[in-house]
Protein backbone atom coordinates (compact mmCIF):
# COMPACT_ATOMS: atom_id res chain seq x y z
CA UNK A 1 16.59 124.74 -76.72
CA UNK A 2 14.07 122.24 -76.86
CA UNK A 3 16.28 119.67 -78.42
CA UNK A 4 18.31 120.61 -75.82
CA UNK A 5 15.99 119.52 -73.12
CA UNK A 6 14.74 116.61 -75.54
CA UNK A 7 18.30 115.04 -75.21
CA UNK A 8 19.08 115.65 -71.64
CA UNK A 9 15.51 113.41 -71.06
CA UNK A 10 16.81 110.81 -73.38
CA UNK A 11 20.19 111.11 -71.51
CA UNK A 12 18.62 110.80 -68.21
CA UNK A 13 16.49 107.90 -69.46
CA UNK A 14 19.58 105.93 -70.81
CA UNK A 15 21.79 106.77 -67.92
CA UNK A 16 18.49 105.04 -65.72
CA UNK A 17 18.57 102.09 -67.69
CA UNK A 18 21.96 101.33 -67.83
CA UNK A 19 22.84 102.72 -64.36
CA UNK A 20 22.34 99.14 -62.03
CA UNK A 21 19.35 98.53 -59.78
CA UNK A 22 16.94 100.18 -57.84
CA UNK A 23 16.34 99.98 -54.76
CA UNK A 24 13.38 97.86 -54.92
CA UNK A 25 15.08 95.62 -57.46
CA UNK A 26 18.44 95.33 -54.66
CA UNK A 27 15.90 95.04 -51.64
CA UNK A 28 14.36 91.89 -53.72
CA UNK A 29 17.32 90.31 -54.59
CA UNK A 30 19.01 90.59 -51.01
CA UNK A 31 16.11 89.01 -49.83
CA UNK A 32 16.09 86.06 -52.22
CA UNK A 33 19.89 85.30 -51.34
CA UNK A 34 19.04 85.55 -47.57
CA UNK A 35 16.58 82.86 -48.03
CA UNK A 36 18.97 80.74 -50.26
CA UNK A 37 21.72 80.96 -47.64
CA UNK A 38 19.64 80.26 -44.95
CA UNK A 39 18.66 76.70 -46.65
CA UNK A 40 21.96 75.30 -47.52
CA UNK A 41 23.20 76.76 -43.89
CA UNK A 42 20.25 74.42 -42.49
CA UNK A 43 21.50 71.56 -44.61
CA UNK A 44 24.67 72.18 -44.05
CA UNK A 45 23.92 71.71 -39.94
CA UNK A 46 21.16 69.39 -40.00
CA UNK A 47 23.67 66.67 -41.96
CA UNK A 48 26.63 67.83 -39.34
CA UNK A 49 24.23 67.30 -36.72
CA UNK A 50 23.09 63.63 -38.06
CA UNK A 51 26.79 62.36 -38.22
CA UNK A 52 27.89 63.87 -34.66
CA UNK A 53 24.57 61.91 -33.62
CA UNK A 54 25.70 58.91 -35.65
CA UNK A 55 28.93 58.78 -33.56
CA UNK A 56 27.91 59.32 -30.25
CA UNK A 57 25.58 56.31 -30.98
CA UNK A 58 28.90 54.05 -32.07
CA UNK A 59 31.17 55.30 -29.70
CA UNK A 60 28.72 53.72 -26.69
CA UNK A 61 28.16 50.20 -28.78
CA UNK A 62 31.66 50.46 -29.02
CA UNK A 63 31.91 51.69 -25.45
CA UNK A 64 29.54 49.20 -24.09
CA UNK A 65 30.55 46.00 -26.19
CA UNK A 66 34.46 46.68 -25.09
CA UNK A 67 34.12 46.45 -21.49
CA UNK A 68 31.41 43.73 -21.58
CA UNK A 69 34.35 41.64 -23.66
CA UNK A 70 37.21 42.72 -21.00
CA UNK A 71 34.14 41.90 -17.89
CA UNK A 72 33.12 38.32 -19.96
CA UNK A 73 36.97 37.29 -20.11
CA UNK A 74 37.65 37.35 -17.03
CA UNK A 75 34.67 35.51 -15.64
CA UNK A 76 35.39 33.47 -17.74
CA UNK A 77 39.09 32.56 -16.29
CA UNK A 78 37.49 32.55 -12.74
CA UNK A 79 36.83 29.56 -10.87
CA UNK A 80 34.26 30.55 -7.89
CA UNK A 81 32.70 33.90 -7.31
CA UNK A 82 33.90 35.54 -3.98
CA UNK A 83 29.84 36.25 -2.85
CA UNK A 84 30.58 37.59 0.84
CA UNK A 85 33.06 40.07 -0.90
CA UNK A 86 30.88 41.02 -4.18
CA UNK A 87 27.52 42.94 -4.12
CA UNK A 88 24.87 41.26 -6.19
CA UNK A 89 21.70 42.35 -7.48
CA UNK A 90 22.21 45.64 -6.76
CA UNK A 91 23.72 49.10 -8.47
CA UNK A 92 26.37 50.04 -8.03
CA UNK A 93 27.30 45.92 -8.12
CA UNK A 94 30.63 44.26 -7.21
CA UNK A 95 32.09 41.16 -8.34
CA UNK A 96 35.05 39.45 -6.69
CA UNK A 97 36.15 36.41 -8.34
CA UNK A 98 39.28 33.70 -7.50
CA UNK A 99 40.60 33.41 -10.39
CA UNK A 100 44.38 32.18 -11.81
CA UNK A 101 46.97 34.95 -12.80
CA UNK A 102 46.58 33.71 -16.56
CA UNK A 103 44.79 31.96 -19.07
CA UNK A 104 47.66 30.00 -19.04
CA UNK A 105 48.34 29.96 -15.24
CA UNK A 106 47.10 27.40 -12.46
CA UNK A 107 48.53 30.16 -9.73
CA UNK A 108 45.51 31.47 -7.44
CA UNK A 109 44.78 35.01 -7.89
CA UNK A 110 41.48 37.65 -6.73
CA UNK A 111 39.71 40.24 -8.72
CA UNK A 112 37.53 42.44 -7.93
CA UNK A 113 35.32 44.69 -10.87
CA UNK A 114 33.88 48.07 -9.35
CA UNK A 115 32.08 50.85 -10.10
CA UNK A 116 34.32 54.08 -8.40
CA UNK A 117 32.07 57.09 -8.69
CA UNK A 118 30.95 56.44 -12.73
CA UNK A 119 34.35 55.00 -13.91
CA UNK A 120 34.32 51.02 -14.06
CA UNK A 121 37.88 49.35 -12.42
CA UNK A 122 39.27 45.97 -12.36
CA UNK A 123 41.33 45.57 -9.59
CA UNK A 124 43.16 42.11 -9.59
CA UNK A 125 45.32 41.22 -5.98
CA UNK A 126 47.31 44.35 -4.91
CA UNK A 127 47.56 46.26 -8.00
CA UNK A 128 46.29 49.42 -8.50
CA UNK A 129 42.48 49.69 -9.81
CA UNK A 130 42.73 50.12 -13.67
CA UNK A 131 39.82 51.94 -15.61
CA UNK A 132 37.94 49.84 -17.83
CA UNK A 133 35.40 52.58 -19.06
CA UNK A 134 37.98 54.81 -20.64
CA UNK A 135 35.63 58.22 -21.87
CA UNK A 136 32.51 56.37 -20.95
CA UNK A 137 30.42 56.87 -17.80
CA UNK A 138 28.79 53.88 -16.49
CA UNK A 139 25.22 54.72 -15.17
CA UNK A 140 24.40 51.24 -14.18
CA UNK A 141 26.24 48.02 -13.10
CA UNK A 142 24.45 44.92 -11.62
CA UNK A 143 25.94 41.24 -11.45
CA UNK A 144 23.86 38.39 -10.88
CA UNK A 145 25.36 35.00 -9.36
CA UNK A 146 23.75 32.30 -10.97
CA UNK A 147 24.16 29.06 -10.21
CA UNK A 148 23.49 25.06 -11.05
CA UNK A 149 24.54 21.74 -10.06
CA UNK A 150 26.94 21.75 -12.46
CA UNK A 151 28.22 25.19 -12.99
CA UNK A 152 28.37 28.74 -12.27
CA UNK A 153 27.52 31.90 -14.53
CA UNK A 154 27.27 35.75 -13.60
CA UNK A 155 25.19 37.72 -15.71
CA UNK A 156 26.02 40.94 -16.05
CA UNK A 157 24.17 44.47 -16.23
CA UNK A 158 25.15 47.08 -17.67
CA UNK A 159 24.22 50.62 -18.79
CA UNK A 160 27.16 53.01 -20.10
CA UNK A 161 26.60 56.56 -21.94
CA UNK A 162 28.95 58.29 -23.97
CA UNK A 163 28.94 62.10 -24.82
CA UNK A 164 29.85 63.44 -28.27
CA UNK A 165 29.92 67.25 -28.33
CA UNK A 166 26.26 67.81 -27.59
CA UNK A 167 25.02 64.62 -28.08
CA UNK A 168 24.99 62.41 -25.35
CA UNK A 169 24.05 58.21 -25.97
CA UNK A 170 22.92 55.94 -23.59
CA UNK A 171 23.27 51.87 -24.29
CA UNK A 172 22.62 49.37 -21.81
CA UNK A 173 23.90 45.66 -22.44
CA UNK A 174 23.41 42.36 -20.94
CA UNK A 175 25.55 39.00 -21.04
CA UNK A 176 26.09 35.82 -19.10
CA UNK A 177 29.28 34.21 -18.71
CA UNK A 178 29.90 30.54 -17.02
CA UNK A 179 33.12 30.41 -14.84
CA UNK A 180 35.50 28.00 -16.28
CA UNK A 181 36.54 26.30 -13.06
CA UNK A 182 32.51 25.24 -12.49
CA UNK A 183 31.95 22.86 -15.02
């Protein structure tokens, strides 16, 4: 009888030791993996986070520098600034400008570039407005005349931000173009 109980304690013994984890043992090692998981989860976001940041910031360079090319070019064809019909100095600004239908073109034409509600348009004669801020809002427009003897220039003002998911970017720019009928 006693080597009876003698082997049911070995048995019991064995079947412990190669029976899996205790409780303690799987409360430890649940534990561990929650903290592991955690830390590549944070990783994971924090480098999602960086490049959803990184492309808000390009999209309003990209943003900004487009429509400050599109404004630049066509100052640039103008011959006079339009003052009494443009609002200078001021946000939201105006700019009317008699300009020529083409770069190639001697034909007389207006154009007006206007801030309606956050979306920039370029209006040229009768035409509809077209949008020149596409997904951008623009927060700030200002035009300066400037003037010389023996030209004129506009400077231009201008603040656009772009929204990327959460991530919103703000970029303001600043240019000057000369008018190529003043000199």
């Amino acid at each position: 009888m006693r080597n009876l109980k003698s082997q049911k304690r070995i048995s019991a013994i064995a079947r412990r030791k190669l029976g899996g984890f205790t409780l303690l043992e799987m409360l430890i090692y649940i534990s561990l993996l929650s903290i592991v998981t955690v830390a590549v989860i944070n990783v994971f976001f924090s480098g999602t986070n960086a490049w959803a940041n990184a492309r808000a910031e390009r999209n309003a360079s990209d943003a900004g520098r487009l429509i400050m090319e599109r404004i630049v070019q066509e100052v640039k064809l103008a011959h006079s600034v339009n003052t009494p019909a443009s609002i200078l100095g001021a946000h939201p600004g105006k700019l009317a400008l008699e300009t020529f239908e083409s770069v190639t073109s001697t034909a007389p034409s207006t154009l007006e570039i206007f801030l309606d509600s956050e979306e920039l348009k370029l209006k040229r004669e009768t035409q509809s407005p077209v949008s020149l801020s596409g997904s951008a809002r623009v927060e700030e427009l200002v035009f300066y005349h400037l003037t010389s003897p023996k030209s004129q220039a506009v400077r231009i003002l201008l603040t656009v931000e772009v929204s990327q998911g959460r991530f919103s970017k703000t970029k303001t720019f600043t240019t000057a173009a000369v008018l190529r009928g003043s000199y």
